[in-house]
Protein backbone atom coordinates (compact mmCIF):
# COMPACT_ATOMS: atom_id res chain seq x y z
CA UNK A 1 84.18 130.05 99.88
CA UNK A 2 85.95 130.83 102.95
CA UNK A 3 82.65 132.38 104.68
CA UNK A 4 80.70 129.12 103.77
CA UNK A 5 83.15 126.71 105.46
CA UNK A 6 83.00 128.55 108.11
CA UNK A 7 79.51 128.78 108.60
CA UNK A 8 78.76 125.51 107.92
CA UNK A 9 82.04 124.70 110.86
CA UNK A 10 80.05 126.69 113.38
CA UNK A 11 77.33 124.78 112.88
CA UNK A 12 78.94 121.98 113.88
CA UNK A 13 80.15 120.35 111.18
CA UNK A 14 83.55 118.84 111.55
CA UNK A 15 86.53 121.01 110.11
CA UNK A 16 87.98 118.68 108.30
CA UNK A 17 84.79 117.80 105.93
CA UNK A 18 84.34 121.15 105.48
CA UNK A 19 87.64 121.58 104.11
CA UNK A 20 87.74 118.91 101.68
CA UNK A 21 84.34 120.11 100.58
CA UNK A 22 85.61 123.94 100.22
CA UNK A 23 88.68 122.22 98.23
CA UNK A 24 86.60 120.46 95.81
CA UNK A 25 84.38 123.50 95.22
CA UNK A 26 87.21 125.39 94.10
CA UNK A 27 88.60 122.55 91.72
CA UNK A 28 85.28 122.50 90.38
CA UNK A 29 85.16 126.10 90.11
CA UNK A 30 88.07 125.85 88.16
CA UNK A 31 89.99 128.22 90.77
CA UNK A 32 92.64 125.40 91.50
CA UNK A 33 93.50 122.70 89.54
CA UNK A 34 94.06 119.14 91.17
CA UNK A 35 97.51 119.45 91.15
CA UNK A 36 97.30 122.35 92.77
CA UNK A 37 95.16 121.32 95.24
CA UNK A 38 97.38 118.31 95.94
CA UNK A 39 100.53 120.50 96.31
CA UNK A 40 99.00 122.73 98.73
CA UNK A 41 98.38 119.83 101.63
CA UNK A 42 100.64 120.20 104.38
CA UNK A 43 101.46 116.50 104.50
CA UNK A 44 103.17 116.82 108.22
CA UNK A 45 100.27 117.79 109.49
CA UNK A 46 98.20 115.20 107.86
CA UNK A 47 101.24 112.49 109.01
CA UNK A 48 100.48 113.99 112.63
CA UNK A 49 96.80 113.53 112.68
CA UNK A 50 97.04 110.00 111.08
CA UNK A 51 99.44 109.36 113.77
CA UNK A 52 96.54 110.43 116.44
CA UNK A 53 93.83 109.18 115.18
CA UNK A 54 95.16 106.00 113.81
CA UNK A 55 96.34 104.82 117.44
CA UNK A 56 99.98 105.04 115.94
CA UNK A 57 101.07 106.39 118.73
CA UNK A 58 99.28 104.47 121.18
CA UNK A 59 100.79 100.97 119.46
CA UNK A 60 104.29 102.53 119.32
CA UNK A 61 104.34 104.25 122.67
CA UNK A 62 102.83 100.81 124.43
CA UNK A 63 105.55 98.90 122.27
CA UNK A 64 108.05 101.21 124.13
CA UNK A 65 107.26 100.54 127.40
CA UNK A 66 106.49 96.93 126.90
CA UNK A 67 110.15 96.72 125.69
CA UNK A 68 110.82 98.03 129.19
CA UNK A 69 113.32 100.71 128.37
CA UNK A 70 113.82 103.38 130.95
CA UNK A 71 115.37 106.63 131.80
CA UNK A 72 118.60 107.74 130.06
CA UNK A 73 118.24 104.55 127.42
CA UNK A 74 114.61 106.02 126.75
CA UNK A 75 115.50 109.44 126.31
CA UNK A 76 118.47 108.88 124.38
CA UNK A 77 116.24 106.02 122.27
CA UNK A 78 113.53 109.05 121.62
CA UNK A 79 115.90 111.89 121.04
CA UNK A 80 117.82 109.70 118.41
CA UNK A 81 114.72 108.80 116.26
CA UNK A 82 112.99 112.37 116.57
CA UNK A 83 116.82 113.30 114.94
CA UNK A 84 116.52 110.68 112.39
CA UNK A 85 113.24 111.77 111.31
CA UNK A 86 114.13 115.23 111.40
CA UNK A 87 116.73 114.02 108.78
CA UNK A 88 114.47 111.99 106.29
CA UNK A 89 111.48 114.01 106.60
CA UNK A 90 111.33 117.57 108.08
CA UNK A 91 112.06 119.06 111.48
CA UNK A 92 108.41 119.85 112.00
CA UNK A 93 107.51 116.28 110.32
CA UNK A 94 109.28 114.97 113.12
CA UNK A 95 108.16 116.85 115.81
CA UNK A 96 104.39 115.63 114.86
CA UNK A 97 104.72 112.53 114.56
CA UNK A 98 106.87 111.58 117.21
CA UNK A 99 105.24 114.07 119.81
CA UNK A 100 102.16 112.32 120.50
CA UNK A 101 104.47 108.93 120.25
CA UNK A 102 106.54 110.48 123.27
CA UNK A 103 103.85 111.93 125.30
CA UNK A 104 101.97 108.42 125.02
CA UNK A 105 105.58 106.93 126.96
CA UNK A 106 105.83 109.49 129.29
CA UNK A 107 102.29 109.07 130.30
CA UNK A 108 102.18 105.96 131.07
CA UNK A 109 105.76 105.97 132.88
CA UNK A 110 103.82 108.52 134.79
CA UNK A 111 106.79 111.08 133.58
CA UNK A 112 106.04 114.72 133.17
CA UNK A 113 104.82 115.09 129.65
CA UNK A 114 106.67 117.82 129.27
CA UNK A 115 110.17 116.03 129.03
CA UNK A 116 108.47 114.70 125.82
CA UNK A 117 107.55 118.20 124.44
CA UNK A 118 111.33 119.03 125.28
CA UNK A 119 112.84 116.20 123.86
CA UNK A 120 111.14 116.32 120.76
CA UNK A 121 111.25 120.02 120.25
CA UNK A 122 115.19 119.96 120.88
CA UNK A 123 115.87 116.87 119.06
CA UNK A 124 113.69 117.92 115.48
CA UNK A 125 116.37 120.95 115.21
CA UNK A 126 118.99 117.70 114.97
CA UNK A 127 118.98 118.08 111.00
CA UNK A 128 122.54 118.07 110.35
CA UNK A 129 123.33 114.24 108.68
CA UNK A 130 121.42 115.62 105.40
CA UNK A 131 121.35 118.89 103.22
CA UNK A 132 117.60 119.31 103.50
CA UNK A 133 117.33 118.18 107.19
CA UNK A 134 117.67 122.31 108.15
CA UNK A 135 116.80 125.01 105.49
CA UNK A 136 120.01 126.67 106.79
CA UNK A 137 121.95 124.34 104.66
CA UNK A 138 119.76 124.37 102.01
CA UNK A 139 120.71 128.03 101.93
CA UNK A 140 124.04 128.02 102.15
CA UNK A 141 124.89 124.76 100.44
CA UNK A 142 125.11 126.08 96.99
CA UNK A 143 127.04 129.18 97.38
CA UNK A 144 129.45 126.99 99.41
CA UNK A 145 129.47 124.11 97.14
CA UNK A 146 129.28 121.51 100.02
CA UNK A 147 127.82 118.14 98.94
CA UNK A 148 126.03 115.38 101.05
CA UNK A 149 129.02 114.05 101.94
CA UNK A 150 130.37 117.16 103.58
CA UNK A 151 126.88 116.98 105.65
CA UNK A 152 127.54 113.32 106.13
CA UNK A 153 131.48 113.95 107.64
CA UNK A 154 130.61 116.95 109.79
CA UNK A 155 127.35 115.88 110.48
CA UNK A 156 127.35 112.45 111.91
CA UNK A 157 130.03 113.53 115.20
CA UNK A 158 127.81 117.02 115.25
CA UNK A 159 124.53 114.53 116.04
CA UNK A 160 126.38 112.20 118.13
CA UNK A 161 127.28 115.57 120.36
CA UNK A 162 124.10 116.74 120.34
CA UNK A 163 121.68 114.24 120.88
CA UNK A 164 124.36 112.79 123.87
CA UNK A 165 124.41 116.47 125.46
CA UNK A 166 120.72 116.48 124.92
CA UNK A 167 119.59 113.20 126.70
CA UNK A 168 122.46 113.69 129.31
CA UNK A 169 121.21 117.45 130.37
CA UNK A 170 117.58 116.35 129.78
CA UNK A 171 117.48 113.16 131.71
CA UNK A 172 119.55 115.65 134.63
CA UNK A 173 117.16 118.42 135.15
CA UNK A 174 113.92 116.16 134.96
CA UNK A 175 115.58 113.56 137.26
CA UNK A 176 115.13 110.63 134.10
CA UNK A 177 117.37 108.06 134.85
């Protein structure tokens, strides 16, 4: 199955089509069920293309700069809702679909695009206001019976820290104000 999407990928079919087609083969063949198939996506990464390809990012990231925020306000604006998405979704959720969303800003603030790679890269780890928003605490939250609300008290002045020390050392070194 493998060998076949990849041919028929070299021969310049797009990836993606191939994919669903090597997917349906194998429900068909009976070698995955649908649920199976279904639970196997890796929806982040579907989120992130959506957000590309959908002009998601374009419509936010002109939305941004139409709003006419700047500097540390747009750092600390970006670093804040990569965090909050790293909260509700995943870290690497976050990262996808607010990295092209960041790099569309920075582009046309004509900013280095790479404040936006390190802005959402640091920011994404910012899953403390949740259990699930780091595997970490998943880990440990059992074993140390802590509860939401112990990520809620210690997390919320944790973020606050972080994503201020973030923007402030961020907007610093790349000379964003």
């Amino acid at each position: 199955m493998f060998l076949g999407v990849l041919a028929f990928a070299i021969w310049g079919v797009k990836l993606s089509y191939c994919c669903i087609v090597g997917v349906c083969a194998l429900v068909l063949l009976a070698v995955l069920t649908p649920n199976e198939a279904v639970r196997y996506v890796e929806w982040s990464v579907t989120i992130a293309a959506a957000v590309r390809e959908s002009k998601l990012a374009d419509v936010v990231g002109d939305a941004i700069v139409q709003a006419r925020i700047s500097g540390f306000g747009l750092v600390l604006l970006l670093t804040t809702v990569t965090s909050i998405f790293a909260n509700v979704i995943t870290n690497r959720g976050a990262a996808q679909v607010m990295g092209p969303i960041c790099v569309v800003v920075f582009k046309e603030l004509k900013i280095s695009p790479i404040v936006a790679g390190v802005i959402v890269s640091n920011a994404a780890v910012c899953g403390f206001l949740t259990p699930f928003g780091l595997s970490t605490s998943l880990l440990v939250q059992d074993p140390g019976k802590y509860t939401s609300k112990h990520c809620l008290l210690f997390g919320v002045p944790l973020t606050i820290l972080y994503l201020l020390s973030l923007s402030v050392i961020t907007s610093a070194v790349y000379n964003v104000w």
